[in-house]
PDB file of N, CA and C in Angstrom:
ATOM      1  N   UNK A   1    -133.837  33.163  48.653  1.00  0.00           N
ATOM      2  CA  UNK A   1    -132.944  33.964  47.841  1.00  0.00           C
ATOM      3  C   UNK A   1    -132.317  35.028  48.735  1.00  0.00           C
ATOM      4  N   UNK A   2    -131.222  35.260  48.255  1.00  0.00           N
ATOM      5  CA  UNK A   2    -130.485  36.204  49.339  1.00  0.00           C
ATOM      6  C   UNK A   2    -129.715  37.476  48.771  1.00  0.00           C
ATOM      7  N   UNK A   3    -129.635  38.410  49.110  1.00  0.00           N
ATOM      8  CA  UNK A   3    -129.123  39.782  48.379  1.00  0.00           C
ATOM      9  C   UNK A   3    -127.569  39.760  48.156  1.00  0.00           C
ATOM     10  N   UNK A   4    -127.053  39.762  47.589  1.00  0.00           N
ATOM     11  CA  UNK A   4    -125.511  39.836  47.528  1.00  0.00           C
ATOM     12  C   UNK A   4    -124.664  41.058  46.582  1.00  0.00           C
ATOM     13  N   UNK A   5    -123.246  41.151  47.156  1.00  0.00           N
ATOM     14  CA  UNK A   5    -122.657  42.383  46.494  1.00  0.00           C
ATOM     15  C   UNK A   5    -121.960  41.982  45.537  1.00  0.00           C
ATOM     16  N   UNK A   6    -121.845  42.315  44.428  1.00  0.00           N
ATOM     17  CA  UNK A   6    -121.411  42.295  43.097  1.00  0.00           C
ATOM     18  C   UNK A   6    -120.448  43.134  42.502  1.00  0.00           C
ATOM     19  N   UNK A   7    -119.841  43.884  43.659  1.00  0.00           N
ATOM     20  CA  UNK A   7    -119.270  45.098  43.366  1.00  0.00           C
ATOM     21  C   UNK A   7    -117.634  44.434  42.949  1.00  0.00           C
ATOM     22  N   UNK A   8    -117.242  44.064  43.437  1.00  0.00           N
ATOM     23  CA  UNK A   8    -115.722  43.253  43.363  1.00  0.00           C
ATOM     24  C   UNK A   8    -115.752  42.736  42.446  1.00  0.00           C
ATOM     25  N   UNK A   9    -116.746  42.161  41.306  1.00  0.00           N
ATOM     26  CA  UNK A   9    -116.229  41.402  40.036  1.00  0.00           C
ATOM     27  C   UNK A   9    -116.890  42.567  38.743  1.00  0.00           C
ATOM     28  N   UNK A  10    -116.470  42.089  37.904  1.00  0.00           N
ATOM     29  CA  UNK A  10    -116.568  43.027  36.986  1.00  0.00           C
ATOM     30  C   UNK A  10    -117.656  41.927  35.825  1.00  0.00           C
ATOM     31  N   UNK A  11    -118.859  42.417  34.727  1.00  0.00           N
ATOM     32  CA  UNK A  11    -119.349  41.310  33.950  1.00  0.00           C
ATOM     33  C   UNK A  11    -120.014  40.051  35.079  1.00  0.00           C
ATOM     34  N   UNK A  12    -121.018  40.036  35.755  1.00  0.00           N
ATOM     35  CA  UNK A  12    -121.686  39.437  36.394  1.00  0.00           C
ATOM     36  C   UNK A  12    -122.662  39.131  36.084  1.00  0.00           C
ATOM     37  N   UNK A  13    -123.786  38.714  35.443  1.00  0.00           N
ATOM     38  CA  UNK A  13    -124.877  37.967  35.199  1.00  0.00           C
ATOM     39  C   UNK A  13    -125.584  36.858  36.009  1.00  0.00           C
ATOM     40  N   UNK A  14    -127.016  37.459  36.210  1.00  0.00           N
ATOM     41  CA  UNK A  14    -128.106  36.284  36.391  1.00  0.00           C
ATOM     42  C   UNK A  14    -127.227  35.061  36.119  1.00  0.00           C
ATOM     43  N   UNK A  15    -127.785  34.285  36.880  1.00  0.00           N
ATOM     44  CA  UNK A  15    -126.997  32.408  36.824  1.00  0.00           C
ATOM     45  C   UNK A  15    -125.739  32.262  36.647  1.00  0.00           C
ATOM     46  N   UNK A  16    -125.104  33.718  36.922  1.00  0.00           N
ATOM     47  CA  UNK A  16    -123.542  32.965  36.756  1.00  0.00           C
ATOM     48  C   UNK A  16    -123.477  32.470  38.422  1.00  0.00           C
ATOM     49  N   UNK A  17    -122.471  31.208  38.412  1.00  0.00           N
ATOM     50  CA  UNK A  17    -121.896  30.880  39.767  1.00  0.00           C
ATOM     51  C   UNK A  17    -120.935  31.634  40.036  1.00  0.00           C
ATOM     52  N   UNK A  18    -120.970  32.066  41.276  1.00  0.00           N
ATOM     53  CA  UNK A  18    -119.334  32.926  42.162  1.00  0.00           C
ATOM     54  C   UNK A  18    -119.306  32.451  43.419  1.00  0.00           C
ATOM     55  N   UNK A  19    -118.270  32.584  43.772  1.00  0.00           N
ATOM     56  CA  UNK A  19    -117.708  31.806  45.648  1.00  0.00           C
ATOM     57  C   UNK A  19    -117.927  33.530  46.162  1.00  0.00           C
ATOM     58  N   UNK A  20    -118.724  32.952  47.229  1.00  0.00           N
ATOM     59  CA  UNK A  20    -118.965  34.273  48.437  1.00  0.00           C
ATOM     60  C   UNK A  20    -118.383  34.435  49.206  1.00  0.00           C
ATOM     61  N   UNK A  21    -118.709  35.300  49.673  1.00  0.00           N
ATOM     62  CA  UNK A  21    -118.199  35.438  51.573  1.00  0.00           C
ATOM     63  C   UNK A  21    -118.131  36.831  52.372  1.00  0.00           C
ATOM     64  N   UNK A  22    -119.536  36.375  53.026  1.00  0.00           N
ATOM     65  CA  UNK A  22    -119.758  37.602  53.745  1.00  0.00           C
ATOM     66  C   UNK A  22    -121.058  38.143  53.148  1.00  0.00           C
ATOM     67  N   UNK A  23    -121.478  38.061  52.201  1.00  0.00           N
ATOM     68  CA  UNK A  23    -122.505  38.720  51.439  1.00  0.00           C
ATOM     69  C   UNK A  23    -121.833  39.142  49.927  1.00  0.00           C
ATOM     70  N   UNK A  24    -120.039  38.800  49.343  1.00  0.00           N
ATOM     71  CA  UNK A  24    -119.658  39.394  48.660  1.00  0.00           C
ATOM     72  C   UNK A  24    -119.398  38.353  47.654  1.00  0.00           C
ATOM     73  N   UNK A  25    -119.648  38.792  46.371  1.00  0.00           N
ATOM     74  CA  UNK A  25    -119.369  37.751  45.233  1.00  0.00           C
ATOM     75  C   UNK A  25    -117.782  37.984  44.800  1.00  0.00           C
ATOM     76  N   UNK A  26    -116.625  36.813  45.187  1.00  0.00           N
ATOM     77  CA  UNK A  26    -115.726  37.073  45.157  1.00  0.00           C
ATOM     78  C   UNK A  26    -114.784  36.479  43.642  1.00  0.00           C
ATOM     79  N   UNK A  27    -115.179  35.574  43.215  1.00  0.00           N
ATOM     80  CA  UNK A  27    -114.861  35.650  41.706  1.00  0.00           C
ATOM     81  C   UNK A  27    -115.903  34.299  41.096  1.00  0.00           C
ATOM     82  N   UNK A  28    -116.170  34.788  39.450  1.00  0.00           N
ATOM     83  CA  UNK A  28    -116.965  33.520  38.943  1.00  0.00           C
ATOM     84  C   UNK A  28    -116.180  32.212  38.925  1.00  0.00           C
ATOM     85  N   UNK A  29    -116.807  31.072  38.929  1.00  0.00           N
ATOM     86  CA  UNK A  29    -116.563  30.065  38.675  1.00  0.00           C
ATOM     87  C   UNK A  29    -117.593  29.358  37.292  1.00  0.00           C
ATOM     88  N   UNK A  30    -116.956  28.228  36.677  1.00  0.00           N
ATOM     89  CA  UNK A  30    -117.729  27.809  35.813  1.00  0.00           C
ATOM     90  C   UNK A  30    -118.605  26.676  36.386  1.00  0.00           C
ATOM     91  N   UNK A  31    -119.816  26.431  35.328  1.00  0.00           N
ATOM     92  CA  UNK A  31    -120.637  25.515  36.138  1.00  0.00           C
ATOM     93  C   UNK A  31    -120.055  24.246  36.256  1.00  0.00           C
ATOM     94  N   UNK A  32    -119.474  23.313  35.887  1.00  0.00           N
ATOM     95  CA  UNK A  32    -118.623  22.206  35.935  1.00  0.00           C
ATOM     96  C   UNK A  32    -117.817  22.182  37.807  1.00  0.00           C
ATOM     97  N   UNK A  33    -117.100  23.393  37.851  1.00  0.00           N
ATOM     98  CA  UNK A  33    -116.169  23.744  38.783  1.00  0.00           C
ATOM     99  C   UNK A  33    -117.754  23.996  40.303  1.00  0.00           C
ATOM    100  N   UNK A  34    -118.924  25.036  39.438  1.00  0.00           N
ATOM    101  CA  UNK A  34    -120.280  25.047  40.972  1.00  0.00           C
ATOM    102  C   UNK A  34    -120.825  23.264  41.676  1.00  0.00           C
ATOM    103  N   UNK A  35    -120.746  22.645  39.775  1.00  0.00           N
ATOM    104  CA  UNK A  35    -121.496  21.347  41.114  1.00  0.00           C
ATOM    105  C   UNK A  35    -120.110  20.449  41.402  1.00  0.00           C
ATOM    106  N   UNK A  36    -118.914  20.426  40.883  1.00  0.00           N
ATOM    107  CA  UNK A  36    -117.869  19.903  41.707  1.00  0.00           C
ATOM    108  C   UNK A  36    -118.079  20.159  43.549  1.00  0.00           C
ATOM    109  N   UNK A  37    -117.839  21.436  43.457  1.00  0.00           N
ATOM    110  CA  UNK A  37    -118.243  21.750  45.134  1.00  0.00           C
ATOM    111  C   UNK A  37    -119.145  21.705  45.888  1.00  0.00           C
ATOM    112  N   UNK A  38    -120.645  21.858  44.674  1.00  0.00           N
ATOM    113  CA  UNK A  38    -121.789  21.479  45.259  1.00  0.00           C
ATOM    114  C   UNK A  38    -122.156  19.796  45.815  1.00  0.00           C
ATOM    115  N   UNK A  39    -121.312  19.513  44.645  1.00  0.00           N
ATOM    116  CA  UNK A  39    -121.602  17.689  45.607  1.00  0.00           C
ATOM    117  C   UNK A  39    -120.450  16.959  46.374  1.00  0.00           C
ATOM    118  N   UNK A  40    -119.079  18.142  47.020  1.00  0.00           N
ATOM    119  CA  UNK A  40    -118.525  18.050  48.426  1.00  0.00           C
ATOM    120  C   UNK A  40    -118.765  18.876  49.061  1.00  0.00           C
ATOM    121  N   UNK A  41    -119.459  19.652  49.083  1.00  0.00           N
ATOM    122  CA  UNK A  41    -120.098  19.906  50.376  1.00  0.00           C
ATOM    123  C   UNK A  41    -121.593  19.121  50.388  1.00  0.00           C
ATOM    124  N   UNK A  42    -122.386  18.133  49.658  1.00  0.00           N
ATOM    125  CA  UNK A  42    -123.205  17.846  50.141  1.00  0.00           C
ATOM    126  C   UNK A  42    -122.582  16.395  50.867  1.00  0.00           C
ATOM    127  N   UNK A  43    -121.886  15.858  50.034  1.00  0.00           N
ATOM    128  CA  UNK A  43    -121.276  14.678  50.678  1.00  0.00           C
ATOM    129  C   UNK A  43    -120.689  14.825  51.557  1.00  0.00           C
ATOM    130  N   UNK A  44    -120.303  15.594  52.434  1.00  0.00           N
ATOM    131  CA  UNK A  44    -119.771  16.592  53.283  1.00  0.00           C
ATOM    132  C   UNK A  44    -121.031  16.801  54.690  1.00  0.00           C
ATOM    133  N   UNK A  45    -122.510  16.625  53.606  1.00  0.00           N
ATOM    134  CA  UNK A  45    -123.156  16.906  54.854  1.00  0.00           C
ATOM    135  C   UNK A  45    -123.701  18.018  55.074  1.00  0.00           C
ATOM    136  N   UNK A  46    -123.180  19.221  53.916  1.00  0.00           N
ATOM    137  CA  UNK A  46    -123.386  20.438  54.487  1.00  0.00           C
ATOM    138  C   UNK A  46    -124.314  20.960  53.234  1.00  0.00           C
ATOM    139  N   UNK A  47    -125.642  21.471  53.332  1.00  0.00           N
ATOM    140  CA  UNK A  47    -126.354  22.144  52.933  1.00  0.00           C
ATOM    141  C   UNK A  47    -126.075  23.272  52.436  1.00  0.00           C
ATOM    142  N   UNK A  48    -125.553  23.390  51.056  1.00  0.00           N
ATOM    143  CA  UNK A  48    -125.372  24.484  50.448  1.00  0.00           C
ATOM    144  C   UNK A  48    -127.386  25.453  50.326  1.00  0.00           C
TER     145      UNK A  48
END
């Protein structure tokens, strides 16, 4: 588990999905839209 900043979105909650970067939660996404990306980047190879 990893610490992240939350400061940039507004209404954030436990288990919501957001795209990072850097340590920064940069806007939510819905879960439909988290495992879309979660299974190209695994097919991809890359270990989310």
């Amino acid at each position: 588990m990893k610490t992240i900043s939350t400061a940039l979105l507004d209404d954030v909650a436990v288990d919501d999905y957001v795209i990072l970067h850097v340590g920064y939660a940069l806007a939510k996404v819905d879960e439909d839209e988290a495992r879309r990306t979660l299974e190209m980047l695994r097919d991809a190879g890359v270990q989310p």
